[in-house]
C-alpha atoms as a PDB file:
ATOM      1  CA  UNK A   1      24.239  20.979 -24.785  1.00  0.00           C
ATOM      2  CA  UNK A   2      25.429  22.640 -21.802  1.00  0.00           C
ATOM      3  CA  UNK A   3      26.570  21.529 -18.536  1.00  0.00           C
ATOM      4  CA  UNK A   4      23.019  22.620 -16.754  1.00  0.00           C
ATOM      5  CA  UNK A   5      21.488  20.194 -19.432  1.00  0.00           C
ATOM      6  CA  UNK A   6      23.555  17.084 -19.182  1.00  0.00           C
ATOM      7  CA  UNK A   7      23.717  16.940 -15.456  1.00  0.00           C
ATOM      8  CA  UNK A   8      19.902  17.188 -15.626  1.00  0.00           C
ATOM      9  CA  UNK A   9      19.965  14.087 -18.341  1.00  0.00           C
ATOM     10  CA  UNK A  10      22.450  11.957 -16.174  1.00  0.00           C
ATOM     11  CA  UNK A  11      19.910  12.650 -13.291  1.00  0.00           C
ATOM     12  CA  UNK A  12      16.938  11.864 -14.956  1.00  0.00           C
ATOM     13  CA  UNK A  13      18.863   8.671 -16.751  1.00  0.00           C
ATOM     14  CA  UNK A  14      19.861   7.443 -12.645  1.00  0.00           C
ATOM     15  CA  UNK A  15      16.324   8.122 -11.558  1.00  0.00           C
ATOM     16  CA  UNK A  16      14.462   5.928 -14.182  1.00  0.00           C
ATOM     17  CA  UNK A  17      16.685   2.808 -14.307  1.00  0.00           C
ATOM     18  CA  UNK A  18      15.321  -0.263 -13.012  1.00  0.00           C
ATOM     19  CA  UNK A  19      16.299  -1.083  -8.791  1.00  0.00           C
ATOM     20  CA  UNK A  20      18.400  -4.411  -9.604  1.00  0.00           C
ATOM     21  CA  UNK A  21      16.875  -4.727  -5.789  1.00  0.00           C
ATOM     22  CA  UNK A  22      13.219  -5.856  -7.016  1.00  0.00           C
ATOM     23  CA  UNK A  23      11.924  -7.095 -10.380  1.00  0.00           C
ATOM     24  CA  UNK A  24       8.890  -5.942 -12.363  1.00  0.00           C
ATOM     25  CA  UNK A  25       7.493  -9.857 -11.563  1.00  0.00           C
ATOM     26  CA  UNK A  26       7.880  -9.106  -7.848  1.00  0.00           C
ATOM     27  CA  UNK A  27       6.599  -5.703  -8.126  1.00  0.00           C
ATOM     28  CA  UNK A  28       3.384  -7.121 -10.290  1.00  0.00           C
ATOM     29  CA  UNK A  29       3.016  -9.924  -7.876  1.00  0.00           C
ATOM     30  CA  UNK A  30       3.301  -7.466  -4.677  1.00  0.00           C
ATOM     31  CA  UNK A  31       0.966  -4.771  -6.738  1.00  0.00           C
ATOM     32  CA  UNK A  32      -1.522  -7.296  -7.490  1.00  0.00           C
ATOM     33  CA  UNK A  33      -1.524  -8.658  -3.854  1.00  0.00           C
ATOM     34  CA  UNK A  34      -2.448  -4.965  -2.032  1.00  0.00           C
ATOM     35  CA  UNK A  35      -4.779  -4.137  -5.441  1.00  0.00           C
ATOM     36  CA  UNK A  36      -6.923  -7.455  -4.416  1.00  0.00           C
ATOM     37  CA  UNK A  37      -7.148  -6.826  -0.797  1.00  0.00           C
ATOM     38  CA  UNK A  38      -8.312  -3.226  -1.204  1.00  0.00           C
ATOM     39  CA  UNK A  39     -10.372  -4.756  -3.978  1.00  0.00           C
ATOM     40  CA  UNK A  40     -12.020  -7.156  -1.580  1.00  0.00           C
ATOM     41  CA  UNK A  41     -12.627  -4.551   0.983  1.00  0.00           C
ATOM     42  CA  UNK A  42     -14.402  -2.471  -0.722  1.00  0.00           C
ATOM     43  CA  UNK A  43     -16.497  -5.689  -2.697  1.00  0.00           C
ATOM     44  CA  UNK A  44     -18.761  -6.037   0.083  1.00  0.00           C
ATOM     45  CA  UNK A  45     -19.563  -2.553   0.852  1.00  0.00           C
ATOM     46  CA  UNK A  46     -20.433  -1.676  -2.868  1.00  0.00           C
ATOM     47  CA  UNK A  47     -22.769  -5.342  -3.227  1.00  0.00           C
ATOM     48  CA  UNK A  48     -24.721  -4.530  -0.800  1.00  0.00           C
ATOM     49  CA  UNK A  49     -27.416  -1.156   0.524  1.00  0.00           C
ATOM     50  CA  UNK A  50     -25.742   2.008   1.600  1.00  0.00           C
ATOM     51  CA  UNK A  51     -23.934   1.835   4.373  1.00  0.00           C
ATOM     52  CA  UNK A  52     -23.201   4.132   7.253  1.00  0.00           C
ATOM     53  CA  UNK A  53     -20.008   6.384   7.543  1.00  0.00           C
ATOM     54  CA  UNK A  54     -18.271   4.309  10.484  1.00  0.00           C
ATOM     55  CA  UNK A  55     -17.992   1.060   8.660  1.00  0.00           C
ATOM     56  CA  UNK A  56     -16.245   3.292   5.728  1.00  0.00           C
ATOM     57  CA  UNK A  57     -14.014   4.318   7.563  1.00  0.00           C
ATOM     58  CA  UNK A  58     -11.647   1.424   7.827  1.00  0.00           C
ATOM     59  CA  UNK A  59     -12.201   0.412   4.561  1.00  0.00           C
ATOM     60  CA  UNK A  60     -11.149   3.923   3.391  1.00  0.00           C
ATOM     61  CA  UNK A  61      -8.147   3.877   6.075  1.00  0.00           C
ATOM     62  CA  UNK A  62      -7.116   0.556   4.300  1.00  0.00           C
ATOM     63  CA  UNK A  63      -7.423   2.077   0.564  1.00  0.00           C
ATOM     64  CA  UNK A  64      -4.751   4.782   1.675  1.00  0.00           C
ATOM     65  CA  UNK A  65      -2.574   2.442   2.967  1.00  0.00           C
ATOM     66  CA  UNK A  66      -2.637   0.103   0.101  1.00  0.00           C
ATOM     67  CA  UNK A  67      -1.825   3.523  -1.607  1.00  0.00           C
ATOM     68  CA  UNK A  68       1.067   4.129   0.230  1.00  0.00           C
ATOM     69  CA  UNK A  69       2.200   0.596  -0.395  1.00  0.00           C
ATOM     70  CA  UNK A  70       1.797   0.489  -3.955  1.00  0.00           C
ATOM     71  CA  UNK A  71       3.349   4.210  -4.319  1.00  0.00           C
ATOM     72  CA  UNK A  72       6.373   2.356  -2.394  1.00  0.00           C
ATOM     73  CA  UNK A  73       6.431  -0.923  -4.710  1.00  0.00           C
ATOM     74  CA  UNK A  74       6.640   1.215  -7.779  1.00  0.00           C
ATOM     75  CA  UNK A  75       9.524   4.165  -6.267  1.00  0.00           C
ATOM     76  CA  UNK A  76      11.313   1.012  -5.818  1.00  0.00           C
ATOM     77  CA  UNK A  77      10.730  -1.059  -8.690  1.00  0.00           C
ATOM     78  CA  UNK A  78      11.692   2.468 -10.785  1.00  0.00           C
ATOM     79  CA  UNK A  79      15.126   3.008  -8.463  1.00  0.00           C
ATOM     80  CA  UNK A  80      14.212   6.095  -7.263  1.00  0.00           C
ATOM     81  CA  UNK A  81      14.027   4.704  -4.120  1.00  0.00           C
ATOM     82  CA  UNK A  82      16.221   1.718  -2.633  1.00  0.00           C
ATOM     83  CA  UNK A  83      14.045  -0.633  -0.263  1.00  0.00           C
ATOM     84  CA  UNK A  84      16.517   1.245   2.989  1.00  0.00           C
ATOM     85  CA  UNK A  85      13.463   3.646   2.542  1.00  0.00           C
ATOM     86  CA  UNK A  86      10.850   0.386   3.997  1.00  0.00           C
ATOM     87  CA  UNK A  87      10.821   1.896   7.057  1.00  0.00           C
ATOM     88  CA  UNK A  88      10.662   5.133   6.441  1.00  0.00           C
ATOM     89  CA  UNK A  89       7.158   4.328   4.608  1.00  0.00           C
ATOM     90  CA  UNK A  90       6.165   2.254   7.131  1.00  0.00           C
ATOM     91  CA  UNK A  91       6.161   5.334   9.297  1.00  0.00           C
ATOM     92  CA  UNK A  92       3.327   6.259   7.938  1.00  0.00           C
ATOM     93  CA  UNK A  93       1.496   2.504   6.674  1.00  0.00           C
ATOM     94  CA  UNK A  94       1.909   1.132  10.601  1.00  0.00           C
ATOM     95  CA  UNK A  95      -0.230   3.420  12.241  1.00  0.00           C
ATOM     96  CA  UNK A  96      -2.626   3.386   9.474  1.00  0.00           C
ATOM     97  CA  UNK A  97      -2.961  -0.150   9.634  1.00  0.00           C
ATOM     98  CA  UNK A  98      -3.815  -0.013  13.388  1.00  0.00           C
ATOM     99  CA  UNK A  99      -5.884   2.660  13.037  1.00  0.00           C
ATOM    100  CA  UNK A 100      -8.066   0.297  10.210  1.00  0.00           C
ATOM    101  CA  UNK A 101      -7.616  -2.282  12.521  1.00  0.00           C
ATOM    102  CA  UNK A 102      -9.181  -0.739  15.511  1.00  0.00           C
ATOM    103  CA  UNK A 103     -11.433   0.569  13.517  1.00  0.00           C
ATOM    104  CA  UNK A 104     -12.738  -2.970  11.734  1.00  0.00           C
ATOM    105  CA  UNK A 105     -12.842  -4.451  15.136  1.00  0.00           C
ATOM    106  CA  UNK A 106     -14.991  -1.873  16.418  1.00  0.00           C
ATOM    107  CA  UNK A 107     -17.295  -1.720  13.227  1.00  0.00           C
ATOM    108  CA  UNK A 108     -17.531  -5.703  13.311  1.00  0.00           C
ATOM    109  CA  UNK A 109     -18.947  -5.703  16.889  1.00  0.00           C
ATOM    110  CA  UNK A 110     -21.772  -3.535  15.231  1.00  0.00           C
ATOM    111  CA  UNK A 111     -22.331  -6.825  12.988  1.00  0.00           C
ATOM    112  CA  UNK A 112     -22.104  -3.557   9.970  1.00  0.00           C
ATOM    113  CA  UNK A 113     -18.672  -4.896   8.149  1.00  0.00           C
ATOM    114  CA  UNK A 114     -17.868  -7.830   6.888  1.00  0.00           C
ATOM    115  CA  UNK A 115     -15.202 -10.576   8.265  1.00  0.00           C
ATOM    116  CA  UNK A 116     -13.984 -10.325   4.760  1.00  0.00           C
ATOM    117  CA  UNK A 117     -12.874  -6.290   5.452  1.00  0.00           C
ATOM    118  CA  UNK A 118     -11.229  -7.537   8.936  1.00  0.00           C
ATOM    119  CA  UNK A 119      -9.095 -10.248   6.816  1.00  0.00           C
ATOM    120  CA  UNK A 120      -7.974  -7.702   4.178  1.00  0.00           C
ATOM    121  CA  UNK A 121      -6.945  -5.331   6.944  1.00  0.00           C
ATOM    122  CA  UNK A 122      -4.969  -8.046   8.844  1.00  0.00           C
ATOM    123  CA  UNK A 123      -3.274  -8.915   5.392  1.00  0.00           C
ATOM    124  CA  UNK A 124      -2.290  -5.071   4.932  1.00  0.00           C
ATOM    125  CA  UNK A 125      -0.665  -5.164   8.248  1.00  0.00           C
ATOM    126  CA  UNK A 126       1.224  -8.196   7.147  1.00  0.00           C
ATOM    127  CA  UNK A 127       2.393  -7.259   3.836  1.00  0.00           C
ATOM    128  CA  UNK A 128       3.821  -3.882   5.804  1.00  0.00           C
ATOM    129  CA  UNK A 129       5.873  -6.015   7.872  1.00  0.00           C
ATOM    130  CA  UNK A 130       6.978  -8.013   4.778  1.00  0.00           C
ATOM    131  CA  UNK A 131       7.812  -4.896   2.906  1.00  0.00           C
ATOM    132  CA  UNK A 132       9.477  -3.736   5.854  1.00  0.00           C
ATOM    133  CA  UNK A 133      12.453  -6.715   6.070  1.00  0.00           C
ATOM    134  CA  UNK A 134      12.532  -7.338   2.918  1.00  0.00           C
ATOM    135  CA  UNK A 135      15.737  -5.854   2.382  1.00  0.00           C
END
């Protein structure tokens, strides 16, 4: 093996070892809290008729948010991230969470989205700001 090719295995060998920071129970338990929020979102828009393209809008604002949470959970949970990076995702998940939020209150006056939808994105905004101390 040459030099090129074991520096490249120790990299790839520090890159994939479990974060001793956060667990794979944690991780599932954090994973499976955004998956059911997102999940409950988008419950009441596909139960019921079509509906129109400003009360999908903060359920699709929440689904990319939940996707940058979940991306987050799992760079962590893998080590290639440490959880100093919270912030540094939350960059981005904030302002996507108020953006969902003004966006649910201003679909809900329209009586078009569901309380449930407002909930989930009031969760997401939470479980940013637990992601983001829990280090």
């Amino acid at each position: 093996m040459s030099l090129y090719s074991n520096a490249f295995a120790v990299v790839l060998r520090t890159r994939t070892t479990e974060n001793p920071d956060i667990d794979w129970g944690v991780a599932a338990v954090l994973i499976a809290c955004v998956s059911l929020l997102t999940g409950f979102a988008w419950q009441s828009i596909l139960l019921r008729r079509p509906i129109s393209w400003r009360s999908l809008r903060p359920v699709l604002s929440l689904t990319l948010s939940s996707t940058l949470q979940v991306t987050f959970i799992v760079l962590v949970t893998r080590g290639i991230v440490t959880l100093n990076y919270s912030k540094k995702f939350a960059v981005f998940g904030l302002p996507l969470c108020i953006v969902e939020l003004v966006l649910a209150i201003r679909t809900e006056r329209a009586a078009e989205l569901s309380p449930r939808t407002l909930a989930c994105v009031i969760s997401s905004l939470v479980i940013w700001l637990f992601l983001m101390t829990i280090h």
